[in-house]
C-alpha atoms as a PDB file:
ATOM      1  CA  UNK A   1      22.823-139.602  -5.568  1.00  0.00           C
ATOM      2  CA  UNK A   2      21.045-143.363  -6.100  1.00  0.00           C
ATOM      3  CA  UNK A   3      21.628-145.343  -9.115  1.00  0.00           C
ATOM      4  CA  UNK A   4      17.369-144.879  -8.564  1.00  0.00           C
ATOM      5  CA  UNK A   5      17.362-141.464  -7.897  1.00  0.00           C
ATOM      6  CA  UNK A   6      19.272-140.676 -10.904  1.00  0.00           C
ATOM      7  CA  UNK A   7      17.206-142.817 -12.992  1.00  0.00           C
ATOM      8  CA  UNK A   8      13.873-140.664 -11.433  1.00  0.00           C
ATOM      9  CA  UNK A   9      15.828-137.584 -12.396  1.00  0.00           C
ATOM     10  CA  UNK A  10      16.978-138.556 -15.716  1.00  0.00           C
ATOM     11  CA  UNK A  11      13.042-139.310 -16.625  1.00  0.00           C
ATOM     12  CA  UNK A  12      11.820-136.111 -15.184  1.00  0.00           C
ATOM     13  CA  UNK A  13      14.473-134.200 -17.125  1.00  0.00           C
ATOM     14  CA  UNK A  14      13.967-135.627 -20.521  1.00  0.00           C
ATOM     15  CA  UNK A  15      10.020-135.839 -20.681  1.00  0.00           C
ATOM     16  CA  UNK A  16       9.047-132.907 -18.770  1.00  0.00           C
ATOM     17  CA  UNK A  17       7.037-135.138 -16.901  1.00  0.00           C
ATOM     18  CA  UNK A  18       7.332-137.913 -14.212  1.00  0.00           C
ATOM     19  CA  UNK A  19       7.153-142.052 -15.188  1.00  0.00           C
ATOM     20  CA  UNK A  20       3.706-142.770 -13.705  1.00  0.00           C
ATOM     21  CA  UNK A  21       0.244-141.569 -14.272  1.00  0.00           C
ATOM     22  CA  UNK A  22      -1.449-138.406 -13.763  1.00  0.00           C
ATOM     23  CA  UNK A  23       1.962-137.209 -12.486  1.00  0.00           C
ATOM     24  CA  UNK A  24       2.306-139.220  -9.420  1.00  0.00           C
ATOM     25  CA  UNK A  25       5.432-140.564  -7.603  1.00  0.00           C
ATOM     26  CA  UNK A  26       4.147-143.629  -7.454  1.00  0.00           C
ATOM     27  CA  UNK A  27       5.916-144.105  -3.896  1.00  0.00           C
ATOM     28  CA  UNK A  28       4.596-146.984  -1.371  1.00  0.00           C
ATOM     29  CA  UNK A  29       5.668-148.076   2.075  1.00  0.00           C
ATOM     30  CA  UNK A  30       6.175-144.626   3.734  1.00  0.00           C
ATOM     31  CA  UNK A  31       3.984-144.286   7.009  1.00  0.00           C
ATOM     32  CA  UNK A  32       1.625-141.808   7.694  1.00  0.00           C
ATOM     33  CA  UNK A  33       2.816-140.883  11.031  1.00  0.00           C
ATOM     34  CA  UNK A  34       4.844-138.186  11.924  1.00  0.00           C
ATOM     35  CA  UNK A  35       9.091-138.353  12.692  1.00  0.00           C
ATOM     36  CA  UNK A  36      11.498-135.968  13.861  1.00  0.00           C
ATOM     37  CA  UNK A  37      14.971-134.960  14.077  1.00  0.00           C
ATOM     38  CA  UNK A  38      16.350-137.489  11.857  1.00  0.00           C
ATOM     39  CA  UNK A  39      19.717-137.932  10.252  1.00  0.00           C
ATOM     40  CA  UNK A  40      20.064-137.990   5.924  1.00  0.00           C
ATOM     41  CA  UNK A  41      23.503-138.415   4.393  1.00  0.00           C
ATOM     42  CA  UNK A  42      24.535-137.779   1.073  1.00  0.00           C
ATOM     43  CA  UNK A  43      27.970-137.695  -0.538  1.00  0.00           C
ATOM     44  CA  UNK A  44      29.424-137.872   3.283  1.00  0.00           C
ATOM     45  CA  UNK A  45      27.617-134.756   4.565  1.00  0.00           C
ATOM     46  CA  UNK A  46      24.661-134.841   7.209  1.00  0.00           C
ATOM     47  CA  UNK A  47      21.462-132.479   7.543  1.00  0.00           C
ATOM     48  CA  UNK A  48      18.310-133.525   9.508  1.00  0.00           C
ATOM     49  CA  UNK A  49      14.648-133.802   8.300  1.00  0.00           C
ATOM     50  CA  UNK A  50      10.810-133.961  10.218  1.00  0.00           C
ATOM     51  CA  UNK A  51       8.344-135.584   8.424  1.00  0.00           C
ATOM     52  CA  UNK A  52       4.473-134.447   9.624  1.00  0.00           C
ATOM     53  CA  UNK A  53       1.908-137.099   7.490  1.00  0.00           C
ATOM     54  CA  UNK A  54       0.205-138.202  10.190  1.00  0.00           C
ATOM     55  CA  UNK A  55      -3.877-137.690   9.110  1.00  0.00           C
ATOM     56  CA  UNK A  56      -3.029-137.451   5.264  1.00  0.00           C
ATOM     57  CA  UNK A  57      -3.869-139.711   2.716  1.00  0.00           C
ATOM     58  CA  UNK A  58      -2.926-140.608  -0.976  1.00  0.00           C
ATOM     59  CA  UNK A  59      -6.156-141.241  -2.908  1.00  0.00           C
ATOM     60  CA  UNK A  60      -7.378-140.754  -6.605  1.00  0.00           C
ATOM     61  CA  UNK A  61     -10.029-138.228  -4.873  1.00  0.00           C
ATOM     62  CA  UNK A  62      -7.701-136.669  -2.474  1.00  0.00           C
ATOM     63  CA  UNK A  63      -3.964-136.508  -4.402  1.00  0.00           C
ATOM     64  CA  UNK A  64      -0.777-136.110  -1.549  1.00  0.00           C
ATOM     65  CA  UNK A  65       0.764-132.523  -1.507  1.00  0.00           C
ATOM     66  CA  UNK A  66       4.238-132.012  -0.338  1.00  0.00           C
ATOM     67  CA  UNK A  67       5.405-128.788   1.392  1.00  0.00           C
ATOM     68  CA  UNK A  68       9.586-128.582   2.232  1.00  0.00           C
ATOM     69  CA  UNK A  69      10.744-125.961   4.725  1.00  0.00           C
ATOM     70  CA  UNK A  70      14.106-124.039   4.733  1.00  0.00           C
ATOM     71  CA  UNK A  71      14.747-122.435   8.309  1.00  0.00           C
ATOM     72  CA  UNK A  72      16.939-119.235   7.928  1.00  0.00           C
ATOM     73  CA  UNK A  73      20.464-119.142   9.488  1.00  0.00           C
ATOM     74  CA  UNK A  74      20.866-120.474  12.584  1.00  0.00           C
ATOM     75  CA  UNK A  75      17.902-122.941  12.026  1.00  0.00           C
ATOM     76  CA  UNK A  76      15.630-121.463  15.204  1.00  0.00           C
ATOM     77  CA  UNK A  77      12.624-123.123  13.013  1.00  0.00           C
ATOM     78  CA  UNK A  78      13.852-126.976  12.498  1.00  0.00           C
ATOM     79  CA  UNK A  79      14.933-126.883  16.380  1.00  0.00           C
ATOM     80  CA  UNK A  80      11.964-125.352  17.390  1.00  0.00           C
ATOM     81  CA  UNK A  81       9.105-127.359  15.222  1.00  0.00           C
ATOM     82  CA  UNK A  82       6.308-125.827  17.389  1.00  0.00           C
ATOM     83  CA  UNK A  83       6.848-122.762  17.965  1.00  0.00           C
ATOM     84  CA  UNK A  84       4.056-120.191  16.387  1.00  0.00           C
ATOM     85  CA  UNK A  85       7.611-118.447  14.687  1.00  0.00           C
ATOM     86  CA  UNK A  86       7.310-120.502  11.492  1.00  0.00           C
ATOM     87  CA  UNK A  87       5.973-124.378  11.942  1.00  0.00           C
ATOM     88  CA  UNK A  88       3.562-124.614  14.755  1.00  0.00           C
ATOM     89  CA  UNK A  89       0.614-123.438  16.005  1.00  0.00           C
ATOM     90  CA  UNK A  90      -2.990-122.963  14.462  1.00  0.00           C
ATOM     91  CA  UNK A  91      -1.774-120.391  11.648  1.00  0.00           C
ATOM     92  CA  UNK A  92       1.592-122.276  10.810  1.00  0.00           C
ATOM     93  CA  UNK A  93       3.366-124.212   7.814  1.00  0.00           C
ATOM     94  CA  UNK A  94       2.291-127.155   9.119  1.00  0.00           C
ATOM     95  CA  UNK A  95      -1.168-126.733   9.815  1.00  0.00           C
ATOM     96  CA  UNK A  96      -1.659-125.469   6.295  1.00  0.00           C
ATOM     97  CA  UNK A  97      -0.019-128.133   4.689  1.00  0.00           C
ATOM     98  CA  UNK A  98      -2.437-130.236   6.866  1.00  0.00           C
ATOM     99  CA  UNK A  99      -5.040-128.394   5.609  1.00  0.00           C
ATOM    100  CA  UNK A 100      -4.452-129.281   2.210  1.00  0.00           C
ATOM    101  CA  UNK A 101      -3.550-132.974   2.611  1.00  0.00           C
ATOM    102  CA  UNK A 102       0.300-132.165   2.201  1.00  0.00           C
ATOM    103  CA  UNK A 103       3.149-134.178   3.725  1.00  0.00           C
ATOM    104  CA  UNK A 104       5.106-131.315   5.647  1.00  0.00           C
ATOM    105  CA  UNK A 105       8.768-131.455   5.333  1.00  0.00           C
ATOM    106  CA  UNK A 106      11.311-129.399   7.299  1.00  0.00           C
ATOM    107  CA  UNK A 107      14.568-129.875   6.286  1.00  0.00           C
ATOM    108  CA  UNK A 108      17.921-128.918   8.482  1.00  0.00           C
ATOM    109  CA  UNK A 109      21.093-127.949   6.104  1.00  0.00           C
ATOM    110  CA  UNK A 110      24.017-130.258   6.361  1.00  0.00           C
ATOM    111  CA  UNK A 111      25.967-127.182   6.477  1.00  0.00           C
ATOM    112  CA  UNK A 112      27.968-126.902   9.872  1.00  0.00           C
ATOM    113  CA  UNK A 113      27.509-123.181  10.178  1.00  0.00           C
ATOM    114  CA  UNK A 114      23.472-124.023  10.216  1.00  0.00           C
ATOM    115  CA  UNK A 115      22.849-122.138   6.579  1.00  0.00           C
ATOM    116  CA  UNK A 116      21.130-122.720   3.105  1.00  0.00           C
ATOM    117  CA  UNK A 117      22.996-120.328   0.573  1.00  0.00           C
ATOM    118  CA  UNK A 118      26.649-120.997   1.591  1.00  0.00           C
ATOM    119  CA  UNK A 119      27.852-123.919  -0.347  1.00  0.00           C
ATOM    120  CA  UNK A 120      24.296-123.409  -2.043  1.00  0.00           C
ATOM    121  CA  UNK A 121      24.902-125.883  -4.661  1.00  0.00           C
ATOM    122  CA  UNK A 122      26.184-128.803  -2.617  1.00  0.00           C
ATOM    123  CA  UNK A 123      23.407-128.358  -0.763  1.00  0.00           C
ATOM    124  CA  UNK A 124      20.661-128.429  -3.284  1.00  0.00           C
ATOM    125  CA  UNK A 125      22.378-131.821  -4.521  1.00  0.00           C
ATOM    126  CA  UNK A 126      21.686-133.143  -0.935  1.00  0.00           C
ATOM    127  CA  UNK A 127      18.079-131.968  -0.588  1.00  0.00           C
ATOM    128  CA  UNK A 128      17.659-133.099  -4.572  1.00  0.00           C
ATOM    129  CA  UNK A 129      18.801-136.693  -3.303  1.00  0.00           C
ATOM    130  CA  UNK A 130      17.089-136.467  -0.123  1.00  0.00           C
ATOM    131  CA  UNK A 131      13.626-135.800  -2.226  1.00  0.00           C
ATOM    132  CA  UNK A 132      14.687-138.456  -4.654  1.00  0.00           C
ATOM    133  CA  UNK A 133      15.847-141.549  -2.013  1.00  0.00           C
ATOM    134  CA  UNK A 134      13.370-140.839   0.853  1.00  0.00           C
ATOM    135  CA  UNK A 135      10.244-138.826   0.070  1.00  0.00           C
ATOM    136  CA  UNK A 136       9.210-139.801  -3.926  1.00  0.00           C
ATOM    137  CA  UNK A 137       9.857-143.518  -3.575  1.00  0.00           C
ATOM    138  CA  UNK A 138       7.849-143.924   0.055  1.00  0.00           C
ATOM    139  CA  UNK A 139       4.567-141.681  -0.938  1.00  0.00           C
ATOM    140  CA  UNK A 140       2.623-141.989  -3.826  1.00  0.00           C
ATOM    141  CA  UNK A 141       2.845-137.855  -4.295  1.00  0.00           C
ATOM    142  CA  UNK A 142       1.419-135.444  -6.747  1.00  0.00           C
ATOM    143  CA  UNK A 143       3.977-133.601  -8.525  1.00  0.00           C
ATOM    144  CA  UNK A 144       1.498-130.351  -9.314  1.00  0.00           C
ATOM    145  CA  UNK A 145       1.544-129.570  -5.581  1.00  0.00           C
ATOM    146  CA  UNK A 146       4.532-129.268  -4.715  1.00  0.00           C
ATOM    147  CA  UNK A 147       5.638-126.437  -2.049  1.00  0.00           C
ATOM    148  CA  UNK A 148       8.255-124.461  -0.937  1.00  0.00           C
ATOM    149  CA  UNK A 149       8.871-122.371   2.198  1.00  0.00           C
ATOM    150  CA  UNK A 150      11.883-120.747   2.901  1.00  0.00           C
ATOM    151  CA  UNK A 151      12.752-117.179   5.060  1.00  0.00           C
ATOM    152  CA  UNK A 152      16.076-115.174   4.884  1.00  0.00           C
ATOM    153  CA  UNK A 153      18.712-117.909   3.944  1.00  0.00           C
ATOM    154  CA  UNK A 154      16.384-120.354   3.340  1.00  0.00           C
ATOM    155  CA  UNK A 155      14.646-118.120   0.377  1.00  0.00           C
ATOM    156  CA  UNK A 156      17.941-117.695  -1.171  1.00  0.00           C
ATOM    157  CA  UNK A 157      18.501-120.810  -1.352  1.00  0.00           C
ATOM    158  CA  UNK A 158      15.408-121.073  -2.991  1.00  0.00           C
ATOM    159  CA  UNK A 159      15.463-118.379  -5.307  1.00  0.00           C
ATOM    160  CA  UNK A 160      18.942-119.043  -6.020  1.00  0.00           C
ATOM    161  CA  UNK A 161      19.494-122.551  -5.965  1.00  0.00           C
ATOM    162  CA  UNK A 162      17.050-125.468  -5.738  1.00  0.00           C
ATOM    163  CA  UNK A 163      14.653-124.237  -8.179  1.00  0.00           C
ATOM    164  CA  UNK A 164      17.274-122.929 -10.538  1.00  0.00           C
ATOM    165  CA  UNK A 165      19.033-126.611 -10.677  1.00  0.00           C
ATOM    166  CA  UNK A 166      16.158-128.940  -9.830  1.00  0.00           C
ATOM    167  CA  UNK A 167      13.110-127.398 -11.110  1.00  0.00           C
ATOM    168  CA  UNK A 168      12.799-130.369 -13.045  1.00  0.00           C
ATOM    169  CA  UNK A 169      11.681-132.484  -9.670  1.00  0.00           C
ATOM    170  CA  UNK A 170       8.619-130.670  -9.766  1.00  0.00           C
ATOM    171  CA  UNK A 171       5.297-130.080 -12.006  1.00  0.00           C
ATOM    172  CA  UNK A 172       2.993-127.434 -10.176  1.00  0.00           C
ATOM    173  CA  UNK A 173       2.590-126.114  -6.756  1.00  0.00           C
ATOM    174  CA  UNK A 174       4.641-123.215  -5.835  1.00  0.00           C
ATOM    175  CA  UNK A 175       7.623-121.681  -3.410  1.00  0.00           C
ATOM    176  CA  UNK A 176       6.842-118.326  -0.788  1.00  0.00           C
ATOM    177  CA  UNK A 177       9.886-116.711  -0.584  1.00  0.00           C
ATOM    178  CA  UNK A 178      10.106-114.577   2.844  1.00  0.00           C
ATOM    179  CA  UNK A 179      13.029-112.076   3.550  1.00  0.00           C
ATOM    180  CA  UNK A 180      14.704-112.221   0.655  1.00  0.00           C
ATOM    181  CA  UNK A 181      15.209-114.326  -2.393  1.00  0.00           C
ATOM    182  CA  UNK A 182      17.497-113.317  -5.002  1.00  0.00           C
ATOM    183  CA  UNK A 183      18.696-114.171  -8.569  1.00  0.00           C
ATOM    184  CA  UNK A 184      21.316-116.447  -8.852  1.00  0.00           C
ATOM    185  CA  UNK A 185      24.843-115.291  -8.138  1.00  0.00           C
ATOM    186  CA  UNK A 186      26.607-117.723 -10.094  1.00  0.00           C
ATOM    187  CA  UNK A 187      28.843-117.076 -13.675  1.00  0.00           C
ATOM    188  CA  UNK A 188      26.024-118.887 -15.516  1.00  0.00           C
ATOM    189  CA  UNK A 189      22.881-119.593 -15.272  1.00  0.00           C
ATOM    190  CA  UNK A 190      21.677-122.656 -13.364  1.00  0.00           C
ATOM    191  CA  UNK A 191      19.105-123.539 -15.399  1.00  0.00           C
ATOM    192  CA  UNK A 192      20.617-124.022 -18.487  1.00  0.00           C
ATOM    193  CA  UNK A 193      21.401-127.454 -17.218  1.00  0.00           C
ATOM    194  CA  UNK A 194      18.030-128.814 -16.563  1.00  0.00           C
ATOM    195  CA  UNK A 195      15.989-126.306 -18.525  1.00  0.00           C
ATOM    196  CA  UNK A 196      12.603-124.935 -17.088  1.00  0.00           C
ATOM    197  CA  UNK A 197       9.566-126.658 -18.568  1.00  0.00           C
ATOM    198  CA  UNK A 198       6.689-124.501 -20.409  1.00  0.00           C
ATOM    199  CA  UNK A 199       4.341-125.917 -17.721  1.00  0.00           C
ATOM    200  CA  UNK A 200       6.102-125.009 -15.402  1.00  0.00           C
ATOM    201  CA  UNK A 201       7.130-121.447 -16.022  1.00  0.00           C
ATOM    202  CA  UNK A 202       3.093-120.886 -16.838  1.00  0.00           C
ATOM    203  CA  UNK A 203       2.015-121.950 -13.721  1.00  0.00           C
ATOM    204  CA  UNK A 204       4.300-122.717 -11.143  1.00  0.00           C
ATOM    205  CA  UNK A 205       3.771-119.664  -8.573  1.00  0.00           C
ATOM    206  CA  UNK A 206       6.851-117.980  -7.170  1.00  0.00           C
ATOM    207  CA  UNK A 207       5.589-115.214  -4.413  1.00  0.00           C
ATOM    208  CA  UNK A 208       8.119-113.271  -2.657  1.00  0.00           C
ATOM    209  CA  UNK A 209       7.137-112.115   0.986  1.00  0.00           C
ATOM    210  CA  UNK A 210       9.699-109.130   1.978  1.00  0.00           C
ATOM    211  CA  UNK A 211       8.822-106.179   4.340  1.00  0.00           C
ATOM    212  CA  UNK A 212      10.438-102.974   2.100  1.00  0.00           C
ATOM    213  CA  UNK A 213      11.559-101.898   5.130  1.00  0.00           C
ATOM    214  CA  UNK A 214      14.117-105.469   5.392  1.00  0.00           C
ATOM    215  CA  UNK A 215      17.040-103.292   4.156  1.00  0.00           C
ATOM    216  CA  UNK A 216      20.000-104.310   5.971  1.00  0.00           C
ATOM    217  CA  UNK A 217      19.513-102.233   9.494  1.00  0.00           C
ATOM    218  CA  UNK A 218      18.372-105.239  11.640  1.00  0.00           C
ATOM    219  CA  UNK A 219      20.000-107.990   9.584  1.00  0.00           C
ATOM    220  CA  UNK A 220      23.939-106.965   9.743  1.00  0.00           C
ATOM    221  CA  UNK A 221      23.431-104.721   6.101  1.00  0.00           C
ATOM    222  CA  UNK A 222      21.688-107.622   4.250  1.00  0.00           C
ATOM    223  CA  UNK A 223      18.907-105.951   1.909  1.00  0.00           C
ATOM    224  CA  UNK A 224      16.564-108.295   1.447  1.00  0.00           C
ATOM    225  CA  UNK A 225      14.255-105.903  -0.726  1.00  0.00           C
ATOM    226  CA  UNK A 226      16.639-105.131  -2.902  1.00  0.00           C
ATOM    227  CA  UNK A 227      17.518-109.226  -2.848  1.00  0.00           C
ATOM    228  CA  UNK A 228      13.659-109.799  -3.537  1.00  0.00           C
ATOM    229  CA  UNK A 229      12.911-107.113  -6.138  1.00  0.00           C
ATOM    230  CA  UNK A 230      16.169-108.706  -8.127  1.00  0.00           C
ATOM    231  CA  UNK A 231      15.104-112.529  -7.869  1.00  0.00           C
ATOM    232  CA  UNK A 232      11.672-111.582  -9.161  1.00  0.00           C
ATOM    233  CA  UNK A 233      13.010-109.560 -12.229  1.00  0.00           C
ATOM    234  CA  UNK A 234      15.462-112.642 -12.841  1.00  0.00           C
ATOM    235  CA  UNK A 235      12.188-114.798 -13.144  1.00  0.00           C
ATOM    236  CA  UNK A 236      10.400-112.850 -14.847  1.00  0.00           C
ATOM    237  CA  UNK A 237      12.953-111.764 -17.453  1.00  0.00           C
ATOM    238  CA  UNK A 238      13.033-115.579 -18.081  1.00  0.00           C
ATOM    239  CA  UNK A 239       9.229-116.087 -18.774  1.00  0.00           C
ATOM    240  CA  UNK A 240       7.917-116.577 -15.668  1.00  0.00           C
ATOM    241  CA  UNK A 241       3.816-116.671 -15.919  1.00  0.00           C
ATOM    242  CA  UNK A 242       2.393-116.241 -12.576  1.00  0.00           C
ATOM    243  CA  UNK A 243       5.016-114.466 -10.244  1.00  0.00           C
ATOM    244  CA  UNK A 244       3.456-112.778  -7.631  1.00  0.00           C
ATOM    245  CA  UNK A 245       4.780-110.327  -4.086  1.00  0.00           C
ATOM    246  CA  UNK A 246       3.893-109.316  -1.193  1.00  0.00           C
ATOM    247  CA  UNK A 247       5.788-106.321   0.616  1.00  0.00           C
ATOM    248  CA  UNK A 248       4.389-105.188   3.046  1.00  0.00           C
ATOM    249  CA  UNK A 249       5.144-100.908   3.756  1.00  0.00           C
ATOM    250  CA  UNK A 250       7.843-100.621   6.725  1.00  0.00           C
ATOM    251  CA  UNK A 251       9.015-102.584   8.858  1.00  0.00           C
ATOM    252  CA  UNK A 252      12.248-104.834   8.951  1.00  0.00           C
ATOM    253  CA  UNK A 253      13.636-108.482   8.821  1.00  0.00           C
ATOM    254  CA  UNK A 254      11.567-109.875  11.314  1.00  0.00           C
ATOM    255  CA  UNK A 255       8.314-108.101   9.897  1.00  0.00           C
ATOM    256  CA  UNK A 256       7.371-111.680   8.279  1.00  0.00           C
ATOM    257  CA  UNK A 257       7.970-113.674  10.988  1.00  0.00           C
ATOM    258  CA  UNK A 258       4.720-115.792  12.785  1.00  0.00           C
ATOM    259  CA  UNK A 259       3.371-114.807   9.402  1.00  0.00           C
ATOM    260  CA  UNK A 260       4.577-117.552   7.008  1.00  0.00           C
ATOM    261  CA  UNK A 261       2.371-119.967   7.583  1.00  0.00           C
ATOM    262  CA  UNK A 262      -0.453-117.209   6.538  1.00  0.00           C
ATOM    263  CA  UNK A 263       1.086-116.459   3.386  1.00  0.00           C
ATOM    264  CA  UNK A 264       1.545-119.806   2.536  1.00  0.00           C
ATOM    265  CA  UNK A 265      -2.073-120.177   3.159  1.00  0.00           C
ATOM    266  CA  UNK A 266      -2.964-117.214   0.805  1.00  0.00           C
ATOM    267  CA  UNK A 267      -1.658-118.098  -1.787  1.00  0.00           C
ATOM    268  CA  UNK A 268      -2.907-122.198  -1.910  1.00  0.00           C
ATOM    269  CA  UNK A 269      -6.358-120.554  -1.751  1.00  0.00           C
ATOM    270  CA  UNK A 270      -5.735-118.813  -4.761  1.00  0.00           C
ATOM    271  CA  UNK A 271      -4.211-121.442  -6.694  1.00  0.00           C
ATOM    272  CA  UNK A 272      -6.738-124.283  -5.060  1.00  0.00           C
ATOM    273  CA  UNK A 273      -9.815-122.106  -3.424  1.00  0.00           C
ATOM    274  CA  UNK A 274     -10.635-122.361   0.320  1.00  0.00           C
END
């Protein structure tokens, strides 16, 4: 990580809140224009990103959201940016965050065997210093809307990982967790290292989006139920205000595909309104 980015960090972590006004980045220089399929490095490994801001803005009336995407394993999402599956289309991630004047930010693991949760840790470091080097010092964004969107092995990595460890990089917003999700699955618990704010175990809305059928017969034996009832009782058991599900009766682990960007949409209408 930076010399900067720790410095960002540092300030987050101590006061709870970031260094400029009204919680804002403060961030210049970054175009609004969309990119693809490019390279990040950090601490010799590689991953990929998109950035999607063309036709947002950063204004005092109109504050810049940000949205990051996890594909599950085998990244089919990142490699296939507009495809109705996840990202494209009229009813996907990016559309939404779009909608809601949100840079959208798929992100590809620097993992070789294309997945989130293995070497979970590493990997949040490298997204962490990703958000920190590239994102927050190029746009001026609002750190009460910030988003996460993640499916299978991207929501564990989620649930189990980045928000555990670097819960601090973030104010408001909140994280849909699709096909899965669970509690951590280390010795300790993550979060005694960068403790989770009051603010933003009030309000910061964790929704889990996991068909009850998704228990291990179409996904090589992985329950992801059982993996999203348990990461929702780990939050919650650790004062978590405004947790929230969706499991829909049946089905399997593909039930919540072409769906995410609709759940995503749900639930910034009821945290912002239509």
């Amino acid at each position: 990580m930076s010399i900067a980015s720790r410095r960002f960090s540092r300030a987050l972590h101590d006061t709870g809140t970031p260094v400029t006004p009204g919680h804002l980045t403060g961030g210049s220089g970054g175009e609004f224009v969309d990119v693809e399929f490019q390279d990040y490095t950090y601490d010799g490994r590689t991953g990929q990103y998109h950035i999607y801001a063309a036709d947002r803005e950063s204004t005092e009336e109109k504050p810049l959201g940000l949205v990051l995407q996890f594909h599950g394993d085998g990244a089919y999402e990142f490699d296939h940016p507009d495809a109705g599956y996840s990202l494209g289309g009229d009813d996907g991630v990016r559309q939404v965050a779009l909608d809601y004047n949100m840079l959208c930010v798929p992100l590809r693991t620097p993992n070789d065997d294309d997945t989130w949760w293995t070497t979970g840790n590493s990997n949040a470091d490298w997204v962490a210093d990703f958000v920190q080097t590239v994102l927050y010092p190029r746009y001026n964004i609002d750190l009460t809307r910030i988003w996460l969107s993640g499916y299978s092995g991207g929501a564990q990595f989620i649930s189990q990982f980045f928000v555990p460890e670097y819960s601090n990089l973030m104010v408001d917003g909140g994280a849909v967790i699709s096909g899965g999700g669970g509690a951590p699955n280390t010795n300790s618990d993550p979060s005694t290292v960068n403790p989770f704010a009051d603010r933003f175990k009030q309000s910061y809305n964790l929704h889990w989006f996991t068909a009850t059928g998704d228990t291990g017969w179409d996904d090589e034996g992985y329950n992801a139920y059982a993996d999203a009832q348990a990461g929702e009782a780990w939050y919650e058991e650790r004062g978590f205000e405004t947790l929230s599900h969706h499991y829909p009766e049946g089905g399997g682990h593909s039930t919540v595909t072409h769906r995410f960007g609709q759940e995503l949409r749900d639930r910034m209408v009821a945290k912002y309104g239509t």
